[in-house]
C-alpha atoms as a PDB file:
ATOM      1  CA  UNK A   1      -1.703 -31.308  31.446  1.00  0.00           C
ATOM      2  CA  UNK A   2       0.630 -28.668  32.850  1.00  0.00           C
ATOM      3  CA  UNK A   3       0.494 -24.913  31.120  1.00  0.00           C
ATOM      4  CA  UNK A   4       3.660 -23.874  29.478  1.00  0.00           C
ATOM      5  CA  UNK A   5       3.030 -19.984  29.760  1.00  0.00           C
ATOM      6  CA  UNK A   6       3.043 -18.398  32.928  1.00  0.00           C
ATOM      7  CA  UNK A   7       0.785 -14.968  32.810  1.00  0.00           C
ATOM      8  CA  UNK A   8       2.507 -12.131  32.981  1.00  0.00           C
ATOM      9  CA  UNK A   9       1.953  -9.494  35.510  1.00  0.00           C
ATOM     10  CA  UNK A  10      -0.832 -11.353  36.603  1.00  0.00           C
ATOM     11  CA  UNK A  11      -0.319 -10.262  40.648  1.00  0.00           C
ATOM     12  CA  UNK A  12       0.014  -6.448  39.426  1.00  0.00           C
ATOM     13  CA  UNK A  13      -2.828  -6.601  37.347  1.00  0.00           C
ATOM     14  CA  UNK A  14      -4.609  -8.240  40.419  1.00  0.00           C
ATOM     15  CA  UNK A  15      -3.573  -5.681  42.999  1.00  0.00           C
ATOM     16  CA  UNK A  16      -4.639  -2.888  40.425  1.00  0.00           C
ATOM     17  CA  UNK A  17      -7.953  -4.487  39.339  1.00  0.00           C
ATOM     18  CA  UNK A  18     -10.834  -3.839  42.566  1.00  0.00           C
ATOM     19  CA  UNK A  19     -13.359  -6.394  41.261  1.00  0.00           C
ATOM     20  CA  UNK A  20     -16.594  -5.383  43.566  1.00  0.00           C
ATOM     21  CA  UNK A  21     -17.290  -8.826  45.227  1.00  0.00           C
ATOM     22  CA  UNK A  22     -20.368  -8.200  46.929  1.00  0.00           C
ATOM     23  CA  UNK A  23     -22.152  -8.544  44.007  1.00  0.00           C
ATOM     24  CA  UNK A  24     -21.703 -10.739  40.539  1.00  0.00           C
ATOM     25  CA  UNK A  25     -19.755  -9.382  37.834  1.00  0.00           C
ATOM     26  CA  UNK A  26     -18.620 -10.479  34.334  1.00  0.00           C
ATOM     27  CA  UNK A  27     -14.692 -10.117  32.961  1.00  0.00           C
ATOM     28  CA  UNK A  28     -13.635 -10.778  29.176  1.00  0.00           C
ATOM     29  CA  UNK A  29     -10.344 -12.315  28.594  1.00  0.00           C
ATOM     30  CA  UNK A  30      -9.490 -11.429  25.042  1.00  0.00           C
ATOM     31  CA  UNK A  31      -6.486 -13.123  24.953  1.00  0.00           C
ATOM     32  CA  UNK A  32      -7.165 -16.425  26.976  1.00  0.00           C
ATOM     33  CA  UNK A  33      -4.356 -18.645  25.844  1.00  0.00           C
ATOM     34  CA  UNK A  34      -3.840 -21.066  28.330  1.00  0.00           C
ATOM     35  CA  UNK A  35      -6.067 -19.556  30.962  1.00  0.00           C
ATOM     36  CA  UNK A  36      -3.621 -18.412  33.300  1.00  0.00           C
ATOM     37  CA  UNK A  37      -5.441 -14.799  34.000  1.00  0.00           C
ATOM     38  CA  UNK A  38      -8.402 -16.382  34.327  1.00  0.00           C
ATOM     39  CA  UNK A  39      -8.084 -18.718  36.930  1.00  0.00           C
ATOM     40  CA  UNK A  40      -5.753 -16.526  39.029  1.00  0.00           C
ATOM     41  CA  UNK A  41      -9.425 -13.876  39.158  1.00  0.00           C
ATOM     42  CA  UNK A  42     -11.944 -16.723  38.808  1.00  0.00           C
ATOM     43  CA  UNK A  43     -10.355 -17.895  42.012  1.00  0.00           C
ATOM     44  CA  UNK A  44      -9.809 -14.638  43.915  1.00  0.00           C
ATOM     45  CA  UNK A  45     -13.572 -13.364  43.315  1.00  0.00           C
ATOM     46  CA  UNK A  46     -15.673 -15.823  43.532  1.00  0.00           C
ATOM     47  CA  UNK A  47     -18.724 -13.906  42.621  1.00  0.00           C
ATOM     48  CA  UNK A  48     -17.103 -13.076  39.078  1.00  0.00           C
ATOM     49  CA  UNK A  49     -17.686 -15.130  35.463  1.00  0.00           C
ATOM     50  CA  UNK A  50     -15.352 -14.610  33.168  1.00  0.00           C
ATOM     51  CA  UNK A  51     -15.567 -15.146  28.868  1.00  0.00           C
ATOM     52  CA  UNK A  52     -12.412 -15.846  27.199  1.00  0.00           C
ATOM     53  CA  UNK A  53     -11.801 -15.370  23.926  1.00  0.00           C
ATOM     54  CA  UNK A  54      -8.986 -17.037  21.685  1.00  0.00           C
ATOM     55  CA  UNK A  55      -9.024 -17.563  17.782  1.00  0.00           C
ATOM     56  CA  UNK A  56      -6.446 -19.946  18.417  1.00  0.00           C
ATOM     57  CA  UNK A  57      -8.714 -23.276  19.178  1.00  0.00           C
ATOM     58  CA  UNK A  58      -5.668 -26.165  20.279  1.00  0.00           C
ATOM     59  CA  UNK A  59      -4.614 -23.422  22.797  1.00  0.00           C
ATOM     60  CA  UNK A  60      -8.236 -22.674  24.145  1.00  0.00           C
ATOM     61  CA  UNK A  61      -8.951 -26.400  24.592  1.00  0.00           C
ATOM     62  CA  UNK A  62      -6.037 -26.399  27.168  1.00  0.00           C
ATOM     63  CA  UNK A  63      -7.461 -23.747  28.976  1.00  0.00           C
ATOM     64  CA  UNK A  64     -11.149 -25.163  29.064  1.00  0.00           C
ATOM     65  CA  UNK A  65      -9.481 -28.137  30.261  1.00  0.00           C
ATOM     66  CA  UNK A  66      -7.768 -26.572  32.703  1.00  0.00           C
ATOM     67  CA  UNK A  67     -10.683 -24.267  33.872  1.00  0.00           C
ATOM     68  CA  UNK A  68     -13.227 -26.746  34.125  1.00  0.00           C
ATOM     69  CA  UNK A  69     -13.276 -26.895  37.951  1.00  0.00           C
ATOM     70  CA  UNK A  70     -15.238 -23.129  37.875  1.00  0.00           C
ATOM     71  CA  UNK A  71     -18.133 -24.999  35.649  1.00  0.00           C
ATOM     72  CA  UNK A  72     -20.766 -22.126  34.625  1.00  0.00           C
ATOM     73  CA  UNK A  73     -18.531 -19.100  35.915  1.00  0.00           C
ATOM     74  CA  UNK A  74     -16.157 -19.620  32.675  1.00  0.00           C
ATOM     75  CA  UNK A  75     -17.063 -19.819  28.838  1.00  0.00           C
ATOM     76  CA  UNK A  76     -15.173 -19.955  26.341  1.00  0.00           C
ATOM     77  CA  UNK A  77     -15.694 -18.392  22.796  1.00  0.00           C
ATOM     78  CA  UNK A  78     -13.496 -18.787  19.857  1.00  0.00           C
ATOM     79  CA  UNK A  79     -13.009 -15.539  18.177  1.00  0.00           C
ATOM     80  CA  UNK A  80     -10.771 -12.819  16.900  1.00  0.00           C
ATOM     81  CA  UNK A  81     -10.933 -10.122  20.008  1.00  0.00           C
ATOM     82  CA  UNK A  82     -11.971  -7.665  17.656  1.00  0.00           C
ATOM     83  CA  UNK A  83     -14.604  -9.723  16.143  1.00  0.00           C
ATOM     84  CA  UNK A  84     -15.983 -10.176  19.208  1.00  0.00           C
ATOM     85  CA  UNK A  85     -16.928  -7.232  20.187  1.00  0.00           C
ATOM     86  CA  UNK A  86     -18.679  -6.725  17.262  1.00  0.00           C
ATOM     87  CA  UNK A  87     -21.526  -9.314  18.222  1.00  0.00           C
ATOM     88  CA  UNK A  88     -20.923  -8.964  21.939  1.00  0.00           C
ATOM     89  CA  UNK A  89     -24.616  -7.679  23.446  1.00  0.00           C
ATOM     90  CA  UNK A  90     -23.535  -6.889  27.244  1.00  0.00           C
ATOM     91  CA  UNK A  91     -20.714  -5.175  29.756  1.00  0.00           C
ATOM     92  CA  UNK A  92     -18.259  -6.296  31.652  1.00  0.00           C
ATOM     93  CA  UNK A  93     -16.876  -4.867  34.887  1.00  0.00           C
ATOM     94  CA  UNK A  94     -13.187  -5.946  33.638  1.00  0.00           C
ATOM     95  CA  UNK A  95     -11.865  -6.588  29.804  1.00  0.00           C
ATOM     96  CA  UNK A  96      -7.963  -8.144  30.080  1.00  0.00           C
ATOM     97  CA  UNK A  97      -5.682  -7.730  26.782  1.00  0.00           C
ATOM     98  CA  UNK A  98      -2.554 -10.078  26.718  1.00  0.00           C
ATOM     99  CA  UNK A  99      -1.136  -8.798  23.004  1.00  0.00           C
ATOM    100  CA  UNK A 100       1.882 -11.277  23.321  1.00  0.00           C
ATOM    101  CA  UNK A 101       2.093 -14.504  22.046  1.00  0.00           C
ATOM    102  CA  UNK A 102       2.025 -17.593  24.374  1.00  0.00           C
ATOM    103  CA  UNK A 103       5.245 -19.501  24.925  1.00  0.00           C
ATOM    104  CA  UNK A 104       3.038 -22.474  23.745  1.00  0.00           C
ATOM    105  CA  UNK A 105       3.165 -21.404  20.385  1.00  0.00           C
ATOM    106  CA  UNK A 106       6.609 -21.032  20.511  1.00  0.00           C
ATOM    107  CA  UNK A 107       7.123 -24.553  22.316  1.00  0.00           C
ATOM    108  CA  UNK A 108       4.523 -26.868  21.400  1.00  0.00           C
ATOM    109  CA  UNK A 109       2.240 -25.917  18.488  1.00  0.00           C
ATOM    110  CA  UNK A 110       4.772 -27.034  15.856  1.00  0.00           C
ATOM    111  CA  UNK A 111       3.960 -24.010  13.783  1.00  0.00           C
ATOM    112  CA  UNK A 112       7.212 -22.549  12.807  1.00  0.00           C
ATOM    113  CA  UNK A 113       6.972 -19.344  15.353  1.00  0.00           C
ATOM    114  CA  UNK A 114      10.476 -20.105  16.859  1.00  0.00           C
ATOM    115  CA  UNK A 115      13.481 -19.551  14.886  1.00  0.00           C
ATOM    116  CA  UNK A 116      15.030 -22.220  17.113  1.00  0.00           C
ATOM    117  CA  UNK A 117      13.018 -25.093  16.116  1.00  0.00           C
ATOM    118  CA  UNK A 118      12.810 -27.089  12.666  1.00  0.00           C
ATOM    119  CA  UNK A 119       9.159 -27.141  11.790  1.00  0.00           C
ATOM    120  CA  UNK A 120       6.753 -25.911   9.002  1.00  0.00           C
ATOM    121  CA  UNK A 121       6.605 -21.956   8.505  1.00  0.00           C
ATOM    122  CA  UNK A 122       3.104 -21.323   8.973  1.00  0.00           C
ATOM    123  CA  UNK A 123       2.760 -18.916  12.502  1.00  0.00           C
ATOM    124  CA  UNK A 124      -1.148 -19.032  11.850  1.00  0.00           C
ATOM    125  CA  UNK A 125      -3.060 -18.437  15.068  1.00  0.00           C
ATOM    126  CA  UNK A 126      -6.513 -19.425  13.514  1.00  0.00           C
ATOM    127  CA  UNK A 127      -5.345 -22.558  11.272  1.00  0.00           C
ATOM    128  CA  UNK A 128      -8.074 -21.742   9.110  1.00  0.00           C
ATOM    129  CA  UNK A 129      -7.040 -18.468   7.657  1.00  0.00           C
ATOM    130  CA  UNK A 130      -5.576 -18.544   4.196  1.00  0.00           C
ATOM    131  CA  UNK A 131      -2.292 -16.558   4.070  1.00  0.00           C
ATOM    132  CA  UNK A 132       0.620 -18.514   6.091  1.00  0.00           C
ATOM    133  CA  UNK A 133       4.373 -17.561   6.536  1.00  0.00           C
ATOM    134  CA  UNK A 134       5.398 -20.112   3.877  1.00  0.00           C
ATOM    135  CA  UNK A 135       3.071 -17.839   1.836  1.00  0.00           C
ATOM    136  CA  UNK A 136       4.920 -14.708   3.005  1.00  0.00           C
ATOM    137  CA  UNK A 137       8.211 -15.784   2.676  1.00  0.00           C
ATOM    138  CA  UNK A 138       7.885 -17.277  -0.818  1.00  0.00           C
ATOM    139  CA  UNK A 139       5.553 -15.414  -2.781  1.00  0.00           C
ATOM    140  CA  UNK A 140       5.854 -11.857  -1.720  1.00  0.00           C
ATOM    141  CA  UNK A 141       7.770  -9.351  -3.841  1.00  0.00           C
ATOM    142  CA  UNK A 142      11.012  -8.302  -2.516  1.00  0.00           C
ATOM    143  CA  UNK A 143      10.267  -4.734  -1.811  1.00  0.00           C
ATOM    144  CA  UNK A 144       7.075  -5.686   0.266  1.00  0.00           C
ATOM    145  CA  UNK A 145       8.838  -8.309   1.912  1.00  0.00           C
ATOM    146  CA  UNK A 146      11.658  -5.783   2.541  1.00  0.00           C
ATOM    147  CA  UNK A 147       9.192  -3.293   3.865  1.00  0.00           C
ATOM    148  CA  UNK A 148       7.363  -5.487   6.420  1.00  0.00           C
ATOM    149  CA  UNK A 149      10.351  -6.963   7.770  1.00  0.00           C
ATOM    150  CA  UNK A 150      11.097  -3.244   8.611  1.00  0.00           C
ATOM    151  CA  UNK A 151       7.633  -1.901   9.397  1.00  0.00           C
ATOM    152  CA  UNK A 152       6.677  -4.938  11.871  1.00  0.00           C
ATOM    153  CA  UNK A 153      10.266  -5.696  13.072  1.00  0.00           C
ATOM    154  CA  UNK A 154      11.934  -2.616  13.244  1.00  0.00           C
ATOM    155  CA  UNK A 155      15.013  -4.548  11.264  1.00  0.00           C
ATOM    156  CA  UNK A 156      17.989  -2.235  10.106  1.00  0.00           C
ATOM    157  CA  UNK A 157      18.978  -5.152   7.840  1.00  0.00           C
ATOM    158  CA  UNK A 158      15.405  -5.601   6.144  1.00  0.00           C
ATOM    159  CA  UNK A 159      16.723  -5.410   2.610  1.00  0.00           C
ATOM    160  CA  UNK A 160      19.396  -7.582   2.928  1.00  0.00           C
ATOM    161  CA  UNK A 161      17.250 -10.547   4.416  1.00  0.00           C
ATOM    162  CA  UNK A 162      14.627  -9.918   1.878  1.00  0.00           C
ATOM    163  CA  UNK A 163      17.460 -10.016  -0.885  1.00  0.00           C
ATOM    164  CA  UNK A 164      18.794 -13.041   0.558  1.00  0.00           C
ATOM    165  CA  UNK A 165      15.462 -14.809   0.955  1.00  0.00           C
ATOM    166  CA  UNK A 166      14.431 -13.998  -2.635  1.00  0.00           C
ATOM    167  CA  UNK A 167      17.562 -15.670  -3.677  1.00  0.00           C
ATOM    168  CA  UNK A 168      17.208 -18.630  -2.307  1.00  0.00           C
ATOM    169  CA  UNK A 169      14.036 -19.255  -3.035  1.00  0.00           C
ATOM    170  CA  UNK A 170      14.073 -19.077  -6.468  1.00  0.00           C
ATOM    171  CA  UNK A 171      16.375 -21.948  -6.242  1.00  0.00           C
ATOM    172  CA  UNK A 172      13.919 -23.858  -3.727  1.00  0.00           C
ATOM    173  CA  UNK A 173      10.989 -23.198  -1.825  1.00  0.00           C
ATOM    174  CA  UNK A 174      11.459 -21.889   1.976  1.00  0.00           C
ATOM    175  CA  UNK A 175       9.505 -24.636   3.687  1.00  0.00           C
ATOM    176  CA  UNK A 176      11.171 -24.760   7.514  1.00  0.00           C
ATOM    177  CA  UNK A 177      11.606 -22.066  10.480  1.00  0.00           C
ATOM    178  CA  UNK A 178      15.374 -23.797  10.805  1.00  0.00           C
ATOM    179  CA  UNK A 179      15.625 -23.093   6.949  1.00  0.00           C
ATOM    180  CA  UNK A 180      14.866 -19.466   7.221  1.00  0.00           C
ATOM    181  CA  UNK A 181      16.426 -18.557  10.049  1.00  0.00           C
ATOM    182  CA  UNK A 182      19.362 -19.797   8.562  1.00  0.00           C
ATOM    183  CA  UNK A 183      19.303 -17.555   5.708  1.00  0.00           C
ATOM    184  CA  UNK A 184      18.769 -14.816   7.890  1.00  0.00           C
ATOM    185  CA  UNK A 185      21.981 -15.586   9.842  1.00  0.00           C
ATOM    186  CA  UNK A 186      23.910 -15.538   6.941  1.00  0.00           C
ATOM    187  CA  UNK A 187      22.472 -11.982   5.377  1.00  0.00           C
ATOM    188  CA  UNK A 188      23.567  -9.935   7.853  1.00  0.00           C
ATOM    189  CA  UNK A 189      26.847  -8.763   9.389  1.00  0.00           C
ATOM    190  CA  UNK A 190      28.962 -11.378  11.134  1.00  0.00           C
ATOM    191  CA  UNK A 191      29.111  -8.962  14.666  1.00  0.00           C
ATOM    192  CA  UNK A 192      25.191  -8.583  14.270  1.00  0.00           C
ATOM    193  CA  UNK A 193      24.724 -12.636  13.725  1.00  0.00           C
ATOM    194  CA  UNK A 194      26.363 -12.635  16.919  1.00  0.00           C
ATOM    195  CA  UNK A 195      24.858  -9.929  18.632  1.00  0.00           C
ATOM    196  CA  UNK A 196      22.097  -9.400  22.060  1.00  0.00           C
ATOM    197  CA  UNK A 197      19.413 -10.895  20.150  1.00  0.00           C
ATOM    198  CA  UNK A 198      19.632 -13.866  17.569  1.00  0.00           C
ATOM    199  CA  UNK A 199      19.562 -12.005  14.138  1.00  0.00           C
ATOM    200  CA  UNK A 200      15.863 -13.822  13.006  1.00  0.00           C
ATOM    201  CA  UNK A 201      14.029 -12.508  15.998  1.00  0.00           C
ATOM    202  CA  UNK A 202      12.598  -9.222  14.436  1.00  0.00           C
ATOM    203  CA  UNK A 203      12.185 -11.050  11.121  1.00  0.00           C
ATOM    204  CA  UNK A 204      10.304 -13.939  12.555  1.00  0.00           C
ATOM    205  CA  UNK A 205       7.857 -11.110  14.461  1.00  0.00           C
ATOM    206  CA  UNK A 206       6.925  -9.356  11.526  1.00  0.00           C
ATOM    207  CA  UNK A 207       6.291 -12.399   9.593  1.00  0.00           C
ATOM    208  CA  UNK A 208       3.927 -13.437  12.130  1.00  0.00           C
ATOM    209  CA  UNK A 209       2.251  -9.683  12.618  1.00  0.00           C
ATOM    210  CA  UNK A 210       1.630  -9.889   9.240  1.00  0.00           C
ATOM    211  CA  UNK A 211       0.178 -13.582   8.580  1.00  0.00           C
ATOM    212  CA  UNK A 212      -2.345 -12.892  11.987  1.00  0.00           C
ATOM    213  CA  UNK A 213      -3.098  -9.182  11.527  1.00  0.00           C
ATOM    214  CA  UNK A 214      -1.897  -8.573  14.906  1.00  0.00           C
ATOM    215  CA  UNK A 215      -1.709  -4.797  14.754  1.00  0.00           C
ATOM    216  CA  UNK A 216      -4.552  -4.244  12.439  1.00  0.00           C
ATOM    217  CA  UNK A 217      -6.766  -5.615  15.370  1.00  0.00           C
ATOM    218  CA  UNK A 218      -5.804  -3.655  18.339  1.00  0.00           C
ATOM    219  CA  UNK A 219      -7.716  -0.256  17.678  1.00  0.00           C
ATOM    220  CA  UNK A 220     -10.679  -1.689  16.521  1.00  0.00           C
ATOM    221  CA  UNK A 221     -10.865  -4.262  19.685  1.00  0.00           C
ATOM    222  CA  UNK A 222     -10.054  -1.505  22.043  1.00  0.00           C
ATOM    223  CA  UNK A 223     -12.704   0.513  20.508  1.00  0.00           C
ATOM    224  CA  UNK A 224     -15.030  -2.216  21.291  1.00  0.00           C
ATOM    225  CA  UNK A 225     -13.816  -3.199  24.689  1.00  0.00           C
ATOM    226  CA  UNK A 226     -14.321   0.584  25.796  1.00  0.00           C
ATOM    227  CA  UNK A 227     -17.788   0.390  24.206  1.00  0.00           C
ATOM    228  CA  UNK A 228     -18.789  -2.686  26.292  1.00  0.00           C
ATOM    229  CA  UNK A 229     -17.364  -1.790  29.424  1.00  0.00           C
ATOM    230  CA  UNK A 230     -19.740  -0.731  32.407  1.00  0.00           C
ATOM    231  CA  UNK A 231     -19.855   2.475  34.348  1.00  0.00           C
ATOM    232  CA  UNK A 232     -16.629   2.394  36.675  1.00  0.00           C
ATOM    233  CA  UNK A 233     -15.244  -0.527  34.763  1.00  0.00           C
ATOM    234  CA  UNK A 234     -11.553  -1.070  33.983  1.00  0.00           C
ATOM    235  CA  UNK A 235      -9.684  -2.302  30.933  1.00  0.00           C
ATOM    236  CA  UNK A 236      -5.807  -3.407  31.054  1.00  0.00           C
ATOM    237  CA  UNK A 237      -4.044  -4.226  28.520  1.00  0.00           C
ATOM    238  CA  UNK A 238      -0.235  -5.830  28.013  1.00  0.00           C
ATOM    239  CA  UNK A 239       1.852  -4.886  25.585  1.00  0.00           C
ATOM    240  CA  UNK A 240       5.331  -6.403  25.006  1.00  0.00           C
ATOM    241  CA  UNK A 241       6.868  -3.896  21.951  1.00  0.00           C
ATOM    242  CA  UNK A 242       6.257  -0.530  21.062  1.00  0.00           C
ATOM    243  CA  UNK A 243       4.301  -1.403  17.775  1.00  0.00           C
ATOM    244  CA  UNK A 244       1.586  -2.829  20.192  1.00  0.00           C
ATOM    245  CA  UNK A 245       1.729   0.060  22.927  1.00  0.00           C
ATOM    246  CA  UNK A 246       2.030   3.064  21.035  1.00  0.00           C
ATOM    247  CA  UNK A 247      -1.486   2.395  19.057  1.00  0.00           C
ATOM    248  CA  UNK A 248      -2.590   1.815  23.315  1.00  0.00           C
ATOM    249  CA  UNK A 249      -1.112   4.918  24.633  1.00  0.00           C
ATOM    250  CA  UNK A 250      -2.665   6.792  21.706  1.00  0.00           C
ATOM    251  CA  UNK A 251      -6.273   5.429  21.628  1.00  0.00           C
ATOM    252  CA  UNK A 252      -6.792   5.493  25.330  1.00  0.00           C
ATOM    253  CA  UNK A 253      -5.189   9.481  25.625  1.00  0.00           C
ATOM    254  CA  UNK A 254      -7.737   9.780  22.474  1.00  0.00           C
ATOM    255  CA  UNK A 255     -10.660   8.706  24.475  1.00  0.00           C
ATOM    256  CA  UNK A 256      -9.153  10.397  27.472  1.00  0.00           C
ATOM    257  CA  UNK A 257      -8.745  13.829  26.346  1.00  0.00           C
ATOM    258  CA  UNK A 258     -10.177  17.239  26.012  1.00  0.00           C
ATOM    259  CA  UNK A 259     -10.411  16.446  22.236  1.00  0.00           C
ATOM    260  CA  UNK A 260     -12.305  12.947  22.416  1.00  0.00           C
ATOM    261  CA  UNK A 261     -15.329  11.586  23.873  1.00  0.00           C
ATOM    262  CA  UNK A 262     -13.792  11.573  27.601  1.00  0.00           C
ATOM    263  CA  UNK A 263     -15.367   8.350  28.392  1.00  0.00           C
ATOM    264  CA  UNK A 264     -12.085   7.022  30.128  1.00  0.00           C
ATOM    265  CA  UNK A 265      -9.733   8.084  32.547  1.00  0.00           C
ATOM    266  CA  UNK A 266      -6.459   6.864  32.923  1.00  0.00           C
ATOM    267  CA  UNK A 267      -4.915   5.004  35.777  1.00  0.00           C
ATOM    268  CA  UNK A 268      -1.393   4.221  34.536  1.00  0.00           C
ATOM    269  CA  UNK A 269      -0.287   8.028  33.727  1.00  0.00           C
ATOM    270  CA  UNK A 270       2.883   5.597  32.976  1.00  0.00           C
ATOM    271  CA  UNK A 271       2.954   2.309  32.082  1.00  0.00           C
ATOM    272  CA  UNK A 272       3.456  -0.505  34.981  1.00  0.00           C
ATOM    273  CA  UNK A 273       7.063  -2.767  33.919  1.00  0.00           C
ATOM    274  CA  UNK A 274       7.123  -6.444  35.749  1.00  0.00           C
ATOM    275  CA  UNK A 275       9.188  -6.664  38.866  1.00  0.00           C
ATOM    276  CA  UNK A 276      12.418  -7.860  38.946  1.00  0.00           C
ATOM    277  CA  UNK A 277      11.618 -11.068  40.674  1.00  0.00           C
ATOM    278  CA  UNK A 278       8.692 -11.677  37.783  1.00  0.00           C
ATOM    279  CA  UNK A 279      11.798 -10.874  34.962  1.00  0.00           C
ATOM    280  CA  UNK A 280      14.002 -13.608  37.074  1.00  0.00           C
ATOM    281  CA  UNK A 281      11.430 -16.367  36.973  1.00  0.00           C
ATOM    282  CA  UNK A 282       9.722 -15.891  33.476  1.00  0.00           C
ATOM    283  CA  UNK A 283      12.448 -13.878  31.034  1.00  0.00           C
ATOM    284  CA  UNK A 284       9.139 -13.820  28.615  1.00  0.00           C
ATOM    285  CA  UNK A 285       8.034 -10.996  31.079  1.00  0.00           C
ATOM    286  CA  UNK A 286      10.996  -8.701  30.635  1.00  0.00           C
ATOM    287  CA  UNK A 287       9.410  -6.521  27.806  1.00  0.00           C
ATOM    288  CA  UNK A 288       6.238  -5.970  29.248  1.00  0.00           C
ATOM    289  CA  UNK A 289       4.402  -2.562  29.776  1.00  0.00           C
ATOM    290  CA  UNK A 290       0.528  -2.999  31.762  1.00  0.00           C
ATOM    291  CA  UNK A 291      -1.749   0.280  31.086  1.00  0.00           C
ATOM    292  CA  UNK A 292      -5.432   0.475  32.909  1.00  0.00           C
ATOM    293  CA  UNK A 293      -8.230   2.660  32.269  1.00  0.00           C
ATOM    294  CA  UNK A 294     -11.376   2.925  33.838  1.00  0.00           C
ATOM    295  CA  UNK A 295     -15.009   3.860  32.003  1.00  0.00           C
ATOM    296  CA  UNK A 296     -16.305   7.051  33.175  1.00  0.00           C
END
């Protein structure tokens, strides 16, 4: 079974990560996906175990697959990052945040997250959870609708998809990502429909923010993670839009200042942006900002 994701930043986060090897150490990868973090340091320390957490089970039975070579040294738990934490008993020299989602979700899961694709609207990470994006898309009220397609995608034209959306569902349910995307195409200007960017991305991101929570996890997971890391430890996290790294930047200059506890100290007085080679091979990488912080 070959991955489909390729981990981003993984060399700089490598390079900027000293893992003392001379004696055995533990590393939490809250965002395991397909594993690809994880084997890159579970090969280059040899000394080091790492947990990885995913709430997203089909994806986290690739990587177990793929990481069973390391036996005992790996274990995988299937959680919410920010649940975790909260039942989490020891420390870790090194806790990884990913925040994007894995081009497996957008390629194989069959979930509706790509506007490209004709499948379901659902965009649930943990298939368990009750509120899906067929749920979103149909039942909220147009001015809440309106309001998260601005709030979690930063759309300009947020009433006029929510307008358009609420019209044609009250003539049929929304059921496909093809469908939607569609009607998205069509609400907005003709030189914006044909613009950088197809004119569904920012829709389809805060419909899936919303339906996982995504943003409503990251303080109270980096909260944790800074809890549970050990003296000298380091925590990096990836961002990939400035809804996910501006709660970052915030908490960890929070935790960092002269008005907080002071318990961290900052590494990346800027954030670290992927190489050009990295943006050339994987164009998934091309929005991505690494900050590290170390426990003091």
């Amino acid at each position: 079974m070959q991955p489909v994701h390729y981990p981003v930043m993984a060399r700089d986060i490598l390079a900027n990560i000293p893992i003392d090897d001379t004696r055995p150490g533990v590393m939490i990868d809250c965002t395991l996906g397909e594993g690809g973090h994880t084997e890159l340091f579970l090969e280059s320390h040899p000394k080091l175990s790492v947990i990885g957490v995913d709430r997203d089970r089909t994806i986290q039975n690739r990587a177990v697959s793929r990481l069973e070579a390391f036996g005992s040294r790996f274990k995988a738990v299937n959680s919410w990052y920010d649940d975790f934490f909260e039942d989490f008993e020891g420390e870790a020299c090194f806790i990884l945040f990913d925040l994007g989602i894995s081009t497996y979700h957008f390629e194989l899961s069959q979930r509706g997250f790509s506007f490209l694709k004709d499948e379901e609207l659902d965009m649930r990470l943990d298939v368990d959870a009750d509120l899906t994006a067929f749920d979103v898309v149909n039942h909220y009220r147009e001015e809440d609708l309106a309001d998260l397609i601005y709030k979690y995608g930063e759309e300009r034209y947020s009433r006029r998809i929510a307008q358009a959306i609420c019209r044609e569902r009250a003539k049929e349910p929304i059921r496909t990502s093809k469908a939607l995307a569609y009607i998205i195409g069509g609400a907005v200007p003709v030189e914006y429909r044909n613009g950088r960017i197809h004119p569904a991305t920012r829709t389809f991101q805060a419909i899936r923010i919303e339906v996982n929570n995504e943003l409503g996890r990251i303080e109270r997971a980096l909260e944790g993670a800074i809890r549970h890391l050990e003296k000298n430890g380091y925590l990096a996290v990836i961002s990939f839009h400035s809804l996910e790294d501006r709660p970052v930047k915030w908490l960890f200059r929070k935790h960092a200042g002269s008005d907080g506890p002071q318990d961290i100290r900052i590494i990346t007085r800027h954030p670290l942006e992927p190489s050009e080679q990295e943006m050339a091979e994987n164009s998934a990488s091309h929005s991505a900002k690494l900050r590290i912080v170390q426990k003091i």
